[in-house]
Protein backbone atom coordinates (compact mmCIF):
# COMPACT_ATOMS: atom_id res chain seq x y z
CA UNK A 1 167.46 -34.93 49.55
CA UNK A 2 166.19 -32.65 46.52
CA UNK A 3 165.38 -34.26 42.97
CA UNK A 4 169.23 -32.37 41.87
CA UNK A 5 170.85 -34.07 44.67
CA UNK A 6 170.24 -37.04 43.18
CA UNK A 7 170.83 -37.16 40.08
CA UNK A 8 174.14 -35.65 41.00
CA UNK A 9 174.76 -38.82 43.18
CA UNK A 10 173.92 -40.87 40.34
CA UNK A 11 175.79 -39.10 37.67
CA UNK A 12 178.65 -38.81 39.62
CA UNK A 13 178.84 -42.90 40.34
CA UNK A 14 177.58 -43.87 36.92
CA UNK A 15 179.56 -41.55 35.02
CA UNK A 16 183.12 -43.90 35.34
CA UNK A 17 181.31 -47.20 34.32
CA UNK A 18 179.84 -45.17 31.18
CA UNK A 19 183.12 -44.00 30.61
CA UNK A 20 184.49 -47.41 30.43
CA UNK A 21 181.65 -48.98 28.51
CA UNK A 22 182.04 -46.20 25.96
CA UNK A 23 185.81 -46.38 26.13
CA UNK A 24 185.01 -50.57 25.57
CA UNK A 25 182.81 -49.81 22.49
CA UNK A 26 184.99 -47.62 20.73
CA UNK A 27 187.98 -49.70 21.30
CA UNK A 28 185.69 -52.56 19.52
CA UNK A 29 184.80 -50.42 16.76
CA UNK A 30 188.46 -49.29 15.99
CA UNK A 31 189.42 -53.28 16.09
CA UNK A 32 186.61 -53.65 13.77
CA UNK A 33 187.79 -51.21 11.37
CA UNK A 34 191.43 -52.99 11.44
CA UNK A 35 190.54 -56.20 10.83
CA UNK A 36 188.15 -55.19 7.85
CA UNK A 37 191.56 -53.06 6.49
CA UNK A 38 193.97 -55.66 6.92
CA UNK A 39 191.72 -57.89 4.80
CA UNK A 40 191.49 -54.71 2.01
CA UNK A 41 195.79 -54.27 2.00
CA UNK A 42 196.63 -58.45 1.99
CA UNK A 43 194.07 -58.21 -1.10
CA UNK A 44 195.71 -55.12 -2.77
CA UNK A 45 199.24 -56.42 -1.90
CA UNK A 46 198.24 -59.96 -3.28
CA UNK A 47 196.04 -59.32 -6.34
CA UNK A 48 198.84 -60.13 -8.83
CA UNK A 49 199.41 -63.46 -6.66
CA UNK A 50 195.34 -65.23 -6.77
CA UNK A 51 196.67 -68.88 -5.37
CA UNK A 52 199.03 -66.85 -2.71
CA UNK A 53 197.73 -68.75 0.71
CA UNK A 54 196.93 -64.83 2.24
CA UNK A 55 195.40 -63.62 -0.36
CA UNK A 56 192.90 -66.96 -0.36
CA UNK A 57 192.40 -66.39 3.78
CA UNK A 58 191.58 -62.44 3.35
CA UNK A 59 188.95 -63.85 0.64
CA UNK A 60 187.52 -66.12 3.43
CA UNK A 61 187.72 -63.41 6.12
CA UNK A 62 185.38 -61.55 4.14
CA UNK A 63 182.03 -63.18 5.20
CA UNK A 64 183.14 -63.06 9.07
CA UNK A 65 184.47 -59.50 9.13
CA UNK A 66 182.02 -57.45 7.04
CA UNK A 67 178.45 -56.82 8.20
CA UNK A 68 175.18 -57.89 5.88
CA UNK A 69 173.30 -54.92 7.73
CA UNK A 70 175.20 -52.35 6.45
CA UNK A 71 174.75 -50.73 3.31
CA UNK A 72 178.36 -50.23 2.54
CA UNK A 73 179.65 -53.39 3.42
CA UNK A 74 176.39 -55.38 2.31
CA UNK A 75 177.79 -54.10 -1.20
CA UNK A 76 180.99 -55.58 -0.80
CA UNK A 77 179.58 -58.94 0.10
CA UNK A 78 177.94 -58.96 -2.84
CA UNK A 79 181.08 -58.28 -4.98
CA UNK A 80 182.70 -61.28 -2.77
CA UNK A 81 179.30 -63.92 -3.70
CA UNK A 82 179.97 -62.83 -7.90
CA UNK A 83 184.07 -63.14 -7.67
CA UNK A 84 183.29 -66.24 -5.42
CA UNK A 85 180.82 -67.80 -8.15
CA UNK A 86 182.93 -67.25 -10.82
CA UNK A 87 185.71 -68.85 -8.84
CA UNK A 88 183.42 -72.05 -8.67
CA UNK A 89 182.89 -71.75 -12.34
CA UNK A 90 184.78 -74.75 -14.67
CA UNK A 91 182.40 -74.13 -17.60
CA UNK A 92 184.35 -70.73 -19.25
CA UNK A 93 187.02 -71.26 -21.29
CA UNK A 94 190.42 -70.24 -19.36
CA UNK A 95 190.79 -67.17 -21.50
CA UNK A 96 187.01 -65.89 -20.46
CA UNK A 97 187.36 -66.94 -16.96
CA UNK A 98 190.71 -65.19 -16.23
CA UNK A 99 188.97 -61.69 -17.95
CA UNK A 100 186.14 -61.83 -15.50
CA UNK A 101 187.88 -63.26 -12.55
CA UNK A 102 190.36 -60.07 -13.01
CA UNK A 103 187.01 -57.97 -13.60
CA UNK A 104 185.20 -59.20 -10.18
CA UNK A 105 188.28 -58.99 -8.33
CA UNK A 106 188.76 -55.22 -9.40
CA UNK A 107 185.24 -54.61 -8.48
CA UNK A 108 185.71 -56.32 -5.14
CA UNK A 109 188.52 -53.96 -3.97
CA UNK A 110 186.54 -51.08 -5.22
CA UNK A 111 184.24 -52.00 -3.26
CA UNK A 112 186.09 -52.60 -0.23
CA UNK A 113 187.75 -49.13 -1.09
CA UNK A 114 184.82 -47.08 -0.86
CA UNK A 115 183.80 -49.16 2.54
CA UNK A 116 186.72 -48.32 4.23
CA UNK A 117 187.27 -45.01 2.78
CA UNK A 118 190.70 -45.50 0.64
CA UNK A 119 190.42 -43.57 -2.86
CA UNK A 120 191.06 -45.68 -5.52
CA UNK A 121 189.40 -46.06 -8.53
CA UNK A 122 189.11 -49.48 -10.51
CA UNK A 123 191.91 -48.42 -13.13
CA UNK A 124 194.16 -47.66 -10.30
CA UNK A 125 193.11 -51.13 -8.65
CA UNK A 126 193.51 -52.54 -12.34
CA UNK A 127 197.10 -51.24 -13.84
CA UNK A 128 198.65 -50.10 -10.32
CA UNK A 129 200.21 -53.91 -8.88
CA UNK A 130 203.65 -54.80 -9.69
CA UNK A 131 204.19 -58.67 -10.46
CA UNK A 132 207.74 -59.52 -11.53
CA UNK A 133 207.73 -61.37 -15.17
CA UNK A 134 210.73 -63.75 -12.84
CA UNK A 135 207.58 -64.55 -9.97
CA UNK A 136 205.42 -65.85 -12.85
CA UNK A 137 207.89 -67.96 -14.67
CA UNK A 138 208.90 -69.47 -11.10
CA UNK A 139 205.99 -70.02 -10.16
CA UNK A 140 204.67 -71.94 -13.86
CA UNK A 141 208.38 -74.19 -13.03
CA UNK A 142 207.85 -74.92 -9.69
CA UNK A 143 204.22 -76.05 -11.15
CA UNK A 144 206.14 -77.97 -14.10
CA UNK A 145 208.20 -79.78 -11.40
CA UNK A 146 205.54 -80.71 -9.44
CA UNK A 147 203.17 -81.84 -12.47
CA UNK A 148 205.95 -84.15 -13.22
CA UNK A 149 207.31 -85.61 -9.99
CA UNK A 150 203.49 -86.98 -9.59
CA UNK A 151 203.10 -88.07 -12.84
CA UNK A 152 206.46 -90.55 -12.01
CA UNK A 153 205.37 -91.27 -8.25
CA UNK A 154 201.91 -92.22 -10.54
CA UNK A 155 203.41 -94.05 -13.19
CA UNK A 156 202.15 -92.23 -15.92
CA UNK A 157 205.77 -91.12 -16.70
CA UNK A 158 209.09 -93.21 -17.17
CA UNK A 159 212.12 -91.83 -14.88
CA UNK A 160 215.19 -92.62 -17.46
CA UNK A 161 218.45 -92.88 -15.44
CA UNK A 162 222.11 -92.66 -16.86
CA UNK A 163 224.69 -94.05 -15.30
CA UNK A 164 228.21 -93.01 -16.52
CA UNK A 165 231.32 -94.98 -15.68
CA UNK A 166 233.94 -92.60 -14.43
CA UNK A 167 237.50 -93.73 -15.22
CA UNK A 168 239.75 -94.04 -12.34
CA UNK A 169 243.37 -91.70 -12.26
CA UNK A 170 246.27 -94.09 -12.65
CA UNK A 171 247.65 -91.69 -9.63
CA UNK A 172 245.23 -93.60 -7.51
């Protein structure tokens, strides 16, 4: 059998397993990409909403999915370790902290934006979420509620009750 025989021989049995281990890798890769994107769009569908529970996972996804080794996503890590460190912050006045914590967060999803190849600048990031004025106010009430149902179950608050007599119909 010639040298061309084979390789022919070989090619032609080693040929389907490359096909599925390429085939295996790019499958990989594509998953990859989705996970990293599905962190970006809970993050640009939740940036209005900071406490919302997804919005606080995609945050956490963010070390697992995105890769130190590669330039573009080593920069969004570090956008995640300043927005994270300013998180962990309690010496800025509330005023100063929510400035910077909307700052870091904008920078964040630029970041992420460029990584994954969406084109948005930081002013679109910025101006371009819609929060309801209703969603805020529900939320601070629900808050409210909560505050003070704790500050009874604690007794730091009296519960006044009123009970009314209610005069019975002479029909009865």
């Amino acid at each position: 059998m010639s040298c061309t025989e084979i390789l022919t021989i070989l090619a032609i049995l080693s040929g389907p397993v490359i096909a599925v281990q390429l085939t295996r890798y790019l499958d990989e890769r594509k998953e990859t990409v989705k996970r990293k994107q599905q962190i970006f769009r809970t993050l640009m569908a939740t940036r209005s909403y900071n406490l919302n529970w997804d919005h606080v996972r995609a945050l956490n996804l963010i070390d697992i999915e995105f890769n130190r080794d590669n330039r573009r996503e080593k920069r969004v890590i570090e956008a995640w370790k300043a927005y994270l460190d300013l998180l962990n912050n309690k010496s800025m006045n509330e005023n100063s902290w929510n400035e910077k914590r909307v700052e870091l967060l904008v920078d964040l999803l630029h970041q992420m934006s460029k990584c994954l190849d969406f084109d948005f600048d930081k002013t679109h990031i910025k101006n371009s979420s819609y929060s309801p004025i209703a969603h805020g106010e529900a939320d601070f009430k629900q808050k409210q509620i909560i505050d003070g149902a704790i500050e009874i179950l604690e007794g730091r608050r009296d519960l006044s009750i009123v009970i009314k007599n209610i005069e019975k119909n002479d029909a009865t």
